[in-house]
PDB file of N, CA and C in Angstrom:
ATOM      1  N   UNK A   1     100.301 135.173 165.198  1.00  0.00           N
ATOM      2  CA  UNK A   1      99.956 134.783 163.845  1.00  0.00           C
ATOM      3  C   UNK A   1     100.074 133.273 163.720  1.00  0.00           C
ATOM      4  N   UNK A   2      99.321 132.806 163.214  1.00  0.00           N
ATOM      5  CA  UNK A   2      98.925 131.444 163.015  1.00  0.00           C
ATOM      6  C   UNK A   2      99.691 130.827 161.624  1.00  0.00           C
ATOM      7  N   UNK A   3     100.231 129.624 162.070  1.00  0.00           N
ATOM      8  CA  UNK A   3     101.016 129.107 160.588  1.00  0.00           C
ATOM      9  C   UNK A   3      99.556 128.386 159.510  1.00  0.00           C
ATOM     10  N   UNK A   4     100.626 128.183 158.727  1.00  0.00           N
ATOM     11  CA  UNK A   4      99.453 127.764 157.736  1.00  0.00           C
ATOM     12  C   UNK A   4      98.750 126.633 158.100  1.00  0.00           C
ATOM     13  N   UNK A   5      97.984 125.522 157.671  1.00  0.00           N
ATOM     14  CA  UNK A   5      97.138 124.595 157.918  1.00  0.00           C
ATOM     15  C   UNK A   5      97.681 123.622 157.079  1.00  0.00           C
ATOM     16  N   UNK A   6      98.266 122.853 157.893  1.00  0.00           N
ATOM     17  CA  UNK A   6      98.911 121.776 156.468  1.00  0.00           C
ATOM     18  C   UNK A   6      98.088 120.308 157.084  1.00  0.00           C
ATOM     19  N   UNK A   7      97.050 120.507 157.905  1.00  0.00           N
ATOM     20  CA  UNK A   7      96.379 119.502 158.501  1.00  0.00           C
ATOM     21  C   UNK A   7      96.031 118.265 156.840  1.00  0.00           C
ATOM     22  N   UNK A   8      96.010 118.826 155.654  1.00  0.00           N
ATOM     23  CA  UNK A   8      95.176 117.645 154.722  1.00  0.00           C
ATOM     24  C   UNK A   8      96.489 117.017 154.602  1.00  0.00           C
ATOM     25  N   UNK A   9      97.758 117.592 154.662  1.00  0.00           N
ATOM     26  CA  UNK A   9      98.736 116.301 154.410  1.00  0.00           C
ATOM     27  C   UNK A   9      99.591 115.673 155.285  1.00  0.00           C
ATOM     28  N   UNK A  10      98.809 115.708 156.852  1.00  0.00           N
ATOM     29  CA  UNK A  10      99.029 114.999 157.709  1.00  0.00           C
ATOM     30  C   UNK A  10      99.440 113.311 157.409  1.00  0.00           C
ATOM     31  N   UNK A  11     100.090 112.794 157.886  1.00  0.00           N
ATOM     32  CA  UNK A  11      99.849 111.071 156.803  1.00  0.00           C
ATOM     33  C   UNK A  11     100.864 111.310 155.738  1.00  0.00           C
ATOM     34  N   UNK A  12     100.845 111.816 154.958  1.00  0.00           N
ATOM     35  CA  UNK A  12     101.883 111.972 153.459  1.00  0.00           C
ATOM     36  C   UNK A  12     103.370 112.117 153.740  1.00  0.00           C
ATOM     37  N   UNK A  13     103.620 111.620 153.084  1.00  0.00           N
ATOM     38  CA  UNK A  13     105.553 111.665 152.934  1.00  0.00           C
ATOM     39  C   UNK A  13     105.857 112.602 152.118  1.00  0.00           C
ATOM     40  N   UNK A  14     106.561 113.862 152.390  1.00  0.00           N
ATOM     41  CA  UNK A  14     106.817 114.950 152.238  1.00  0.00           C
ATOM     42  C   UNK A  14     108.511 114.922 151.818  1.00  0.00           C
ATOM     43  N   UNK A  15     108.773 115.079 150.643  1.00  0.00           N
ATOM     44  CA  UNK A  15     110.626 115.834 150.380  1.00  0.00           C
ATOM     45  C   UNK A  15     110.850 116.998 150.499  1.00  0.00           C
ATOM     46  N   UNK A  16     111.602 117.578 151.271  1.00  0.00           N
ATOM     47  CA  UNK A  16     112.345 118.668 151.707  1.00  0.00           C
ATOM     48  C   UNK A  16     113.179 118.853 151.538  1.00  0.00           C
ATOM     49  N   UNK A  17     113.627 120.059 150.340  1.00  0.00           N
ATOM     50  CA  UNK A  17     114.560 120.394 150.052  1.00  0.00           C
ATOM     51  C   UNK A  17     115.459 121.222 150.645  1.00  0.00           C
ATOM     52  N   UNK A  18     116.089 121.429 151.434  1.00  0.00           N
ATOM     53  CA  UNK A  18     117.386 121.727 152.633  1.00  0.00           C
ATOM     54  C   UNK A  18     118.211 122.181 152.100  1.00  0.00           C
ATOM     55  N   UNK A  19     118.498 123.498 152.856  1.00  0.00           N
ATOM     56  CA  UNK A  19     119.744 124.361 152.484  1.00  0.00           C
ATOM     57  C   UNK A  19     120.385 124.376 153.282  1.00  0.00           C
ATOM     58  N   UNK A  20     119.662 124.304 154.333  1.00  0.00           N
ATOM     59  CA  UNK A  20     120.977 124.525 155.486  1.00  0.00           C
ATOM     60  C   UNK A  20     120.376 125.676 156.501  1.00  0.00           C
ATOM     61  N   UNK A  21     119.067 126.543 155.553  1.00  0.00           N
ATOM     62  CA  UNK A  21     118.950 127.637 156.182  1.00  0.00           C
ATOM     63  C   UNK A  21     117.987 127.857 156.873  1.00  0.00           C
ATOM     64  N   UNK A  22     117.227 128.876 157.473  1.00  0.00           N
ATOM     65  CA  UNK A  22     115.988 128.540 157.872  1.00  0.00           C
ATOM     66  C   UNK A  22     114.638 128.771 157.518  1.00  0.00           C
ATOM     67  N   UNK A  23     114.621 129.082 156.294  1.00  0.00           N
ATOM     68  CA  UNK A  23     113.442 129.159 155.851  1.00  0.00           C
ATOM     69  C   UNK A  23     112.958 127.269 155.695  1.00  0.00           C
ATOM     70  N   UNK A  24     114.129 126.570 155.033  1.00  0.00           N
ATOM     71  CA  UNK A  24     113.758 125.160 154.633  1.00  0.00           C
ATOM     72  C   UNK A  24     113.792 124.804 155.988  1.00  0.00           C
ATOM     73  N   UNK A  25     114.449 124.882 156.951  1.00  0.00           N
ATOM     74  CA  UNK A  25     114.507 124.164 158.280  1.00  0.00           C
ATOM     75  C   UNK A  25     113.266 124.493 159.068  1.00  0.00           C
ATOM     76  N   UNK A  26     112.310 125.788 158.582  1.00  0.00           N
ATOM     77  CA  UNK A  26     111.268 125.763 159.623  1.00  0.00           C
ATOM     78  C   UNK A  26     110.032 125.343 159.047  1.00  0.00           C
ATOM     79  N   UNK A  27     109.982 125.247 157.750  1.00  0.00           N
ATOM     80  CA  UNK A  27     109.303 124.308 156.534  1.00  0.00           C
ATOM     81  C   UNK A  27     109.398 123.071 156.818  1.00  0.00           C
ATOM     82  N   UNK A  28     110.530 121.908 156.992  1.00  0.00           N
ATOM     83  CA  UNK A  28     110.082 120.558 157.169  1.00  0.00           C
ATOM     84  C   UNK A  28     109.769 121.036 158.355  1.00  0.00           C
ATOM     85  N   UNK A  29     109.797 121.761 159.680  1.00  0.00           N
ATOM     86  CA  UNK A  29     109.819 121.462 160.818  1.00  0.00           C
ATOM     87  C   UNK A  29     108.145 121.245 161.341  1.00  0.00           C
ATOM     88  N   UNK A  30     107.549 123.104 160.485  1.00  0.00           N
ATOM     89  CA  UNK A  30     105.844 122.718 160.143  1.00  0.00           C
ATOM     90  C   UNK A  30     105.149 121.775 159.495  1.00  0.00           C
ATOM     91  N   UNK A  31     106.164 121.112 158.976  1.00  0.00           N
ATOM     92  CA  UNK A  31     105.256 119.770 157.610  1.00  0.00           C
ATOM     93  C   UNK A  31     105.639 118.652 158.941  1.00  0.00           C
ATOM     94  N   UNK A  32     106.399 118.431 159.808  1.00  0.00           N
ATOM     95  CA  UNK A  32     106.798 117.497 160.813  1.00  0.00           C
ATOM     96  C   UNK A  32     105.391 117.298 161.888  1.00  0.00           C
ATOM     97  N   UNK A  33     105.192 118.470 162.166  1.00  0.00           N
ATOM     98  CA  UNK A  33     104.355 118.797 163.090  1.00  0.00           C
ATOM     99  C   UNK A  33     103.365 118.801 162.771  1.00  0.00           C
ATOM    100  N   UNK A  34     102.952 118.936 161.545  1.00  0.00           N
ATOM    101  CA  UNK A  34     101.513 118.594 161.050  1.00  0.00           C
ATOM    102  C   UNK A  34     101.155 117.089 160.687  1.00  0.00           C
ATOM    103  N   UNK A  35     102.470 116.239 161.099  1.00  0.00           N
ATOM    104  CA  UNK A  35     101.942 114.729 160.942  1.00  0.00           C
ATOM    105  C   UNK A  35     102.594 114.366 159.666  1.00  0.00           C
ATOM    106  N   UNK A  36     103.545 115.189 158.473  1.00  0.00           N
ATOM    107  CA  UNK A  36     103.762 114.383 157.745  1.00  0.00           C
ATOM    108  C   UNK A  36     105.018 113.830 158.020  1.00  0.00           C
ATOM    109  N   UNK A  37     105.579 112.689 157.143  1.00  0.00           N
ATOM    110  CA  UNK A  37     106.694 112.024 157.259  1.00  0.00           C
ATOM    111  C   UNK A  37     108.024 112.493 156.383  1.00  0.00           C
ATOM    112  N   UNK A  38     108.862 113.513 157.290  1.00  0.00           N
ATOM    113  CA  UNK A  38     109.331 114.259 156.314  1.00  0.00           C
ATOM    114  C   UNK A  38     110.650 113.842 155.608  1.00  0.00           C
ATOM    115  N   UNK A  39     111.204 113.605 154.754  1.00  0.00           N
ATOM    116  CA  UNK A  39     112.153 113.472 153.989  1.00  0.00           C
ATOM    117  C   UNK A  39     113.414 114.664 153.567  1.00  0.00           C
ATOM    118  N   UNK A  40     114.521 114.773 154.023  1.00  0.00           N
ATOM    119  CA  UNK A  40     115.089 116.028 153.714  1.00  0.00           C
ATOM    120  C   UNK A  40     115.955 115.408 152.712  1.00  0.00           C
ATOM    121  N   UNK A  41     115.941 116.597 151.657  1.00  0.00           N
ATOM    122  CA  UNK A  41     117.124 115.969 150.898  1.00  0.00           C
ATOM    123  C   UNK A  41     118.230 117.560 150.487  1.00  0.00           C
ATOM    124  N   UNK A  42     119.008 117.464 150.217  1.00  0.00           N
ATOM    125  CA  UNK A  42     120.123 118.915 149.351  1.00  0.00           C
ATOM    126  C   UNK A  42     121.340 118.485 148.317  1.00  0.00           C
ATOM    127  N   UNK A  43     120.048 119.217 147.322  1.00  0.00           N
ATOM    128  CA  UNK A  43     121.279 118.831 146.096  1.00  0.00           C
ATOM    129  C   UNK A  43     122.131 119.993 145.898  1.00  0.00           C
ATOM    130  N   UNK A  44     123.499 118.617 145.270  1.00  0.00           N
ATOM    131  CA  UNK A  44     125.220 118.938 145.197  1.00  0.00           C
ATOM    132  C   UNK A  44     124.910 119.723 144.057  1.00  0.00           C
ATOM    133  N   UNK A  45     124.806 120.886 143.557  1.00  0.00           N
ATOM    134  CA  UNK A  45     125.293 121.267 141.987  1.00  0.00           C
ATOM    135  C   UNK A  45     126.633 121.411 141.793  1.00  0.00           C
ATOM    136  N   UNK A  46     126.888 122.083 142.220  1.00  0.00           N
ATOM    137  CA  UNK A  46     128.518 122.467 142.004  1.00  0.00           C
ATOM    138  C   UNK A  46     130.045 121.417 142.591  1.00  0.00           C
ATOM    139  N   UNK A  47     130.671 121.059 141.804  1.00  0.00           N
ATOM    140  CA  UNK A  47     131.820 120.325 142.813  1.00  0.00           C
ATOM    141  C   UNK A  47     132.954 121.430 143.162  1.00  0.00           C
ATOM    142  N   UNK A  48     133.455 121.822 144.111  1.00  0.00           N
ATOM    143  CA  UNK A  48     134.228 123.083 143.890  1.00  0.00           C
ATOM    144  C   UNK A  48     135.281 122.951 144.244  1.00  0.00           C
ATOM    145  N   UNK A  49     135.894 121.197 144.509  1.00  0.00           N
ATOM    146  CA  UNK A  49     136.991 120.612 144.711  1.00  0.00           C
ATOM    147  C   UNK A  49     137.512 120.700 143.127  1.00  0.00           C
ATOM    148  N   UNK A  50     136.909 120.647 141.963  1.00  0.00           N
ATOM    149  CA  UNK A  50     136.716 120.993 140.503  1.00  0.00           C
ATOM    150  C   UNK A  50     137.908 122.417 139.957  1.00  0.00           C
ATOM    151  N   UNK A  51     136.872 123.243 140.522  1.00  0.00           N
ATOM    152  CA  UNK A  51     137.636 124.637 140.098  1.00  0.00           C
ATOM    153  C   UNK A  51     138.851 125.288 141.615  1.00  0.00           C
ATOM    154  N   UNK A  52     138.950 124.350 142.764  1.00  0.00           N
ATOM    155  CA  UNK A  52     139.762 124.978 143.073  1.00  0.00           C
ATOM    156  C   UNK A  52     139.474 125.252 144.742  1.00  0.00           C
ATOM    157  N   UNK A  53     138.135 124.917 145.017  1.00  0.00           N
ATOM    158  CA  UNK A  53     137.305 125.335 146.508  1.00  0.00           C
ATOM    159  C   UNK A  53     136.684 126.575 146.350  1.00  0.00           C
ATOM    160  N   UNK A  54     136.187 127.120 147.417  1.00  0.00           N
ATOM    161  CA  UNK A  54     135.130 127.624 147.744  1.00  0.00           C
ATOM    162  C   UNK A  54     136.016 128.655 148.532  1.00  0.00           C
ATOM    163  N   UNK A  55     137.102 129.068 148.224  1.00  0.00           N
ATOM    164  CA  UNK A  55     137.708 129.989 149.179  1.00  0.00           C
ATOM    165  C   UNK A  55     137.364 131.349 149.637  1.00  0.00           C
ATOM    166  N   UNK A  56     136.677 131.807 148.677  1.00  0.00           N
ATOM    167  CA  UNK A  56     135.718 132.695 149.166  1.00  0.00           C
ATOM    168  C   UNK A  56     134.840 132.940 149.461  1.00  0.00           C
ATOM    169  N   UNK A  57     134.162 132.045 149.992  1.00  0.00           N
ATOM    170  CA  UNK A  57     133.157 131.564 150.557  1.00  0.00           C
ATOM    171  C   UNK A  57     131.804 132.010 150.040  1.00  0.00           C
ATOM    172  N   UNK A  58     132.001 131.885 148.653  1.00  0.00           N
ATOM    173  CA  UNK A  58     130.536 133.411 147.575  1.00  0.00           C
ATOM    174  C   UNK A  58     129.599 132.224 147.363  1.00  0.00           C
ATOM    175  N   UNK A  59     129.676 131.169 147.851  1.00  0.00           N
ATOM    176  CA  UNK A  59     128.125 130.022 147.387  1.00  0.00           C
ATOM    177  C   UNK A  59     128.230 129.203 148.625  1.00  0.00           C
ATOM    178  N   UNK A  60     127.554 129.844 149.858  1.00  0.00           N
ATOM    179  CA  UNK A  60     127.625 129.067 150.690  1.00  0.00           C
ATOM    180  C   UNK A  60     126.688 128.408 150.951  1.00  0.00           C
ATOM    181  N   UNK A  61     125.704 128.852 150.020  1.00  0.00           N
ATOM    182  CA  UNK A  61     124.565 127.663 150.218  1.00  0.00           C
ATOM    183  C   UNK A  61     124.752 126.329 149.052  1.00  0.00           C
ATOM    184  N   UNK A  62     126.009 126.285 148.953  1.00  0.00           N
ATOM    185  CA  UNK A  62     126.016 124.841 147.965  1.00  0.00           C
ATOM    186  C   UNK A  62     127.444 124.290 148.928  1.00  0.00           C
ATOM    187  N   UNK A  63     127.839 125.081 149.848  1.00  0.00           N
ATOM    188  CA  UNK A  63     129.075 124.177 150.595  1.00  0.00           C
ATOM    189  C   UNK A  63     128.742 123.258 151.280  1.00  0.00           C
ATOM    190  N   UNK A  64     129.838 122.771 151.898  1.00  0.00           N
ATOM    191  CA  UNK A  64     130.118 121.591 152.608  1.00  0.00           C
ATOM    192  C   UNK A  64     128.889 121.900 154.114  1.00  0.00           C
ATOM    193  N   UNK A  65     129.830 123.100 154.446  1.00  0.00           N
ATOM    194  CA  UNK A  65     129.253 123.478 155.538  1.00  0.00           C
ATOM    195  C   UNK A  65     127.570 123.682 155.723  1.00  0.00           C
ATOM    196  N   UNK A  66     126.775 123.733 154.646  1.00  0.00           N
ATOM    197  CA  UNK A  66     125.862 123.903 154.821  1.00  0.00           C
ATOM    198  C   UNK A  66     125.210 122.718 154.666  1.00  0.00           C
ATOM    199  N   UNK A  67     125.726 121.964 154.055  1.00  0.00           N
ATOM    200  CA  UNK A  67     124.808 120.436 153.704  1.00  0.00           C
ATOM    201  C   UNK A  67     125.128 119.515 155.494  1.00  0.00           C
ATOM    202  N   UNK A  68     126.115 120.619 156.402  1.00  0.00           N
ATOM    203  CA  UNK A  68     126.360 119.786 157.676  1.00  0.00           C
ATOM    204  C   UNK A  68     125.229 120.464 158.411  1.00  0.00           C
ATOM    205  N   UNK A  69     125.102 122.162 158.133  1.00  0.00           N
ATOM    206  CA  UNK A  69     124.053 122.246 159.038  1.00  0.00           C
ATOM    207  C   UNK A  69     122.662 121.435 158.513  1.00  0.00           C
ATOM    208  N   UNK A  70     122.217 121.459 157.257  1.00  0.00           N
ATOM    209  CA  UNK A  70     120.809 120.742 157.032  1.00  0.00           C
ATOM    210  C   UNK A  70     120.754 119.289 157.586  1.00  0.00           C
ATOM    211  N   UNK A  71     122.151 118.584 157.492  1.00  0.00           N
ATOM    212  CA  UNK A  71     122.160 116.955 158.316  1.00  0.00           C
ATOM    213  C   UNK A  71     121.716 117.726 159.690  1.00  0.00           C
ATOM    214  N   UNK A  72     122.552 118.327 160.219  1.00  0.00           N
ATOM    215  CA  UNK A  72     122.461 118.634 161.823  1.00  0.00           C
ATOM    216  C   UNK A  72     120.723 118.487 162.190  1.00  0.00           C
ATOM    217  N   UNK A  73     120.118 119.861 161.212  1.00  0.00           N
ATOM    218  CA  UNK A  73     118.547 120.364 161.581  1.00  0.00           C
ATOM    219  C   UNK A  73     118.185 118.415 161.672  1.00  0.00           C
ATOM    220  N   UNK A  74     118.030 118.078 160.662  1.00  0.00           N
ATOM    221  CA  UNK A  74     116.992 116.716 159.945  1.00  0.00           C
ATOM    222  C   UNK A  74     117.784 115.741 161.316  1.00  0.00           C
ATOM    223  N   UNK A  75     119.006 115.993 161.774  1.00  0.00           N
ATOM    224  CA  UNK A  75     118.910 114.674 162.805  1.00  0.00           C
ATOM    225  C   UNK A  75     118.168 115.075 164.232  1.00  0.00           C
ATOM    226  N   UNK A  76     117.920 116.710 164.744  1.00  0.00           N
ATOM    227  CA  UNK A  76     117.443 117.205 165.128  1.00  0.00           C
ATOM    228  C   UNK A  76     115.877 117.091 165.381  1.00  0.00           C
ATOM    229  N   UNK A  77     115.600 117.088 164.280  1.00  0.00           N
ATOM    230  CA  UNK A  77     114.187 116.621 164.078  1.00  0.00           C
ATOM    231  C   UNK A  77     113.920 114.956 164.092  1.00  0.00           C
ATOM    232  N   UNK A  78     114.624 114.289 163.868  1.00  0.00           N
ATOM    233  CA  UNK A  78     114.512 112.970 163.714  1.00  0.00           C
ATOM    234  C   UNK A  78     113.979 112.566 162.355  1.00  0.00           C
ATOM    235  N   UNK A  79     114.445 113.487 161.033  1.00  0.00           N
ATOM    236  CA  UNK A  79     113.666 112.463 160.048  1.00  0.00           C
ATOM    237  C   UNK A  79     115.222 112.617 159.045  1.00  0.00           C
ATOM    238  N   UNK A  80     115.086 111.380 158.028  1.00  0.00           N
ATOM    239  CA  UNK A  80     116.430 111.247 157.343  1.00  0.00           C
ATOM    240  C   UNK A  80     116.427 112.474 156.216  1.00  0.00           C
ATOM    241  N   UNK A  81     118.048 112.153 155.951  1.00  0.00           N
ATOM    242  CA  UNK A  81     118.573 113.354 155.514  1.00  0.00           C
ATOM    243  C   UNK A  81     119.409 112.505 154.591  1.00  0.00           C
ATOM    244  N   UNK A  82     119.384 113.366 152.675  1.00  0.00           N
ATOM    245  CA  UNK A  82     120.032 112.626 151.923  1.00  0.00           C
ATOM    246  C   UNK A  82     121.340 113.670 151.094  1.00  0.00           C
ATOM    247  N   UNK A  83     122.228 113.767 150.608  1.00  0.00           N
ATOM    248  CA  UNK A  83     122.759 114.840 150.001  1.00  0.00           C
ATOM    249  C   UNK A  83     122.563 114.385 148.395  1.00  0.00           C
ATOM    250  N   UNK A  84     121.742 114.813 147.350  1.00  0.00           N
ATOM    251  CA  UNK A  84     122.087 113.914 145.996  1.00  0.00           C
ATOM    252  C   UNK A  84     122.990 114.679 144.947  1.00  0.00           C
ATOM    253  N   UNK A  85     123.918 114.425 144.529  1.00  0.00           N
ATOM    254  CA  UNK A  85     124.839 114.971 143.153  1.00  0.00           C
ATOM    255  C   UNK A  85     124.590 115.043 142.252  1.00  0.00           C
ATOM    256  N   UNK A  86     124.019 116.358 142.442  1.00  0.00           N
ATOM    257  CA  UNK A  86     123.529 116.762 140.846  1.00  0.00           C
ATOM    258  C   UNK A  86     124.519 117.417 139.792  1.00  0.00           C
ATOM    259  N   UNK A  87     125.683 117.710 140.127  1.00  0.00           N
ATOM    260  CA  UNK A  87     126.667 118.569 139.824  1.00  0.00           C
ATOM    261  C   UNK A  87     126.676 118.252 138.258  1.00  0.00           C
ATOM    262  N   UNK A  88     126.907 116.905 138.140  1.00  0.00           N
ATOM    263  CA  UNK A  88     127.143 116.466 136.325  1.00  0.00           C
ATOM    264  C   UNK A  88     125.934 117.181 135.350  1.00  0.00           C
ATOM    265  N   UNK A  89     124.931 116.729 136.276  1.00  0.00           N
ATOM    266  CA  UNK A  89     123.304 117.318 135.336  1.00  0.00           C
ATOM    267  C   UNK A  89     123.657 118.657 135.373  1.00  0.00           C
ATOM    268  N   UNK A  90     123.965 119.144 136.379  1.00  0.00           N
ATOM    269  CA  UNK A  90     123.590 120.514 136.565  1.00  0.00           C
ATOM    270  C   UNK A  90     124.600 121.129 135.431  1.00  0.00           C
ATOM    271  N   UNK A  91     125.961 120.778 135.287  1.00  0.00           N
ATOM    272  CA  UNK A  91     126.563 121.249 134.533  1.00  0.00           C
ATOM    273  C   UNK A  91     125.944 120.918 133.198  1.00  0.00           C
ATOM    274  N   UNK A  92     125.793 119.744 132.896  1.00  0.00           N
ATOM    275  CA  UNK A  92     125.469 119.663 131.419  1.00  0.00           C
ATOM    276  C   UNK A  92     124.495 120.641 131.068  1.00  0.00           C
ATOM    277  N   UNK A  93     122.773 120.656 132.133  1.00  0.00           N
ATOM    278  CA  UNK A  93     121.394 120.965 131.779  1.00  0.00           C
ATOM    279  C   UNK A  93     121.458 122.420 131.680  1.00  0.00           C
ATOM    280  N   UNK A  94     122.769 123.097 132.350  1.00  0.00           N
ATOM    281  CA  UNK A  94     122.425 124.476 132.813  1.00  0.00           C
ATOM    282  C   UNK A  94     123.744 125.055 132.488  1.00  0.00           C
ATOM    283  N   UNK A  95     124.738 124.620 132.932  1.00  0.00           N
ATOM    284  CA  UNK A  95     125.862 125.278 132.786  1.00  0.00           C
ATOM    285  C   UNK A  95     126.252 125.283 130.876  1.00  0.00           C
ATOM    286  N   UNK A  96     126.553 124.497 130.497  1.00  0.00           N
ATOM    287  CA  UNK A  96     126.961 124.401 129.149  1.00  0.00           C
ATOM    288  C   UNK A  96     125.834 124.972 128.350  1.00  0.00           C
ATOM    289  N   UNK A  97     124.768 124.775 128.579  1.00  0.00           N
ATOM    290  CA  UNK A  97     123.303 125.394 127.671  1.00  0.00           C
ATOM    291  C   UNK A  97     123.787 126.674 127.915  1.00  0.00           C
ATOM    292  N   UNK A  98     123.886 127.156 129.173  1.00  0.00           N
ATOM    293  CA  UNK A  98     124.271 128.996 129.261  1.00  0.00           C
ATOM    294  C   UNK A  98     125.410 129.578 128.335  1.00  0.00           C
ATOM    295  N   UNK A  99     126.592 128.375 128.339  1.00  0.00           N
ATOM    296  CA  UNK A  99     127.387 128.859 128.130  1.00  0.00           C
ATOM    297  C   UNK A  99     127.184 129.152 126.178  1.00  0.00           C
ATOM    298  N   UNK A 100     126.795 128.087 125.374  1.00  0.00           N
ATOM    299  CA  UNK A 100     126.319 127.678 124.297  1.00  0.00           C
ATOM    300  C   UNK A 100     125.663 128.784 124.121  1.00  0.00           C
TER     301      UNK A 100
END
């Protein structure tokens, strides 16, 4: 089976949003290979140094550990890798509106 055709945005600078997992890791990897210039980035929502850690490990796609595997993939691949903190927005835009 043939991947998709991402031949028209060969050339283009592409953001990639990174979890850590592999659906996003084999996504920039096809946007890589089709010539674009890929950009990874994974946003912080949660701080969980906040409430206490992550000891049960129930959001592991917002841990530590996973923002090491998405660095790992993106140095792997050779294109940069950013982590951005969204945690404040996220709480204000989403968390407090829910709670409200």
């Amino acid at each position: 089976m043939a991947g998709p055709d991402l031949s028209a945005y060969a050339g283009s600078r592409v953001l990639v949003a990174m979890s850590g997992g592999v659906d996003s890791s084999v996504a920039a990897a096809l946007l890589s290979e089709a010539g674009c210039d890929v950009v990874a980035v994974t946003m912080k929502l949660w701080n969980y140094d906040e409430v206490g850690g992550n000891v049960h490990n129930e959001a592991r796609c917002c841990s530590a550990e996973a923002f090491d595997e998405a660095r790992m993939v993106a140095r792997k691949m050779d294109f940069p890798f950013y982590v951005i903190d969204l945690a404040e927005d996220f709480h204000r835009e989403v968390i407090d509106d829910f709670i409200a």
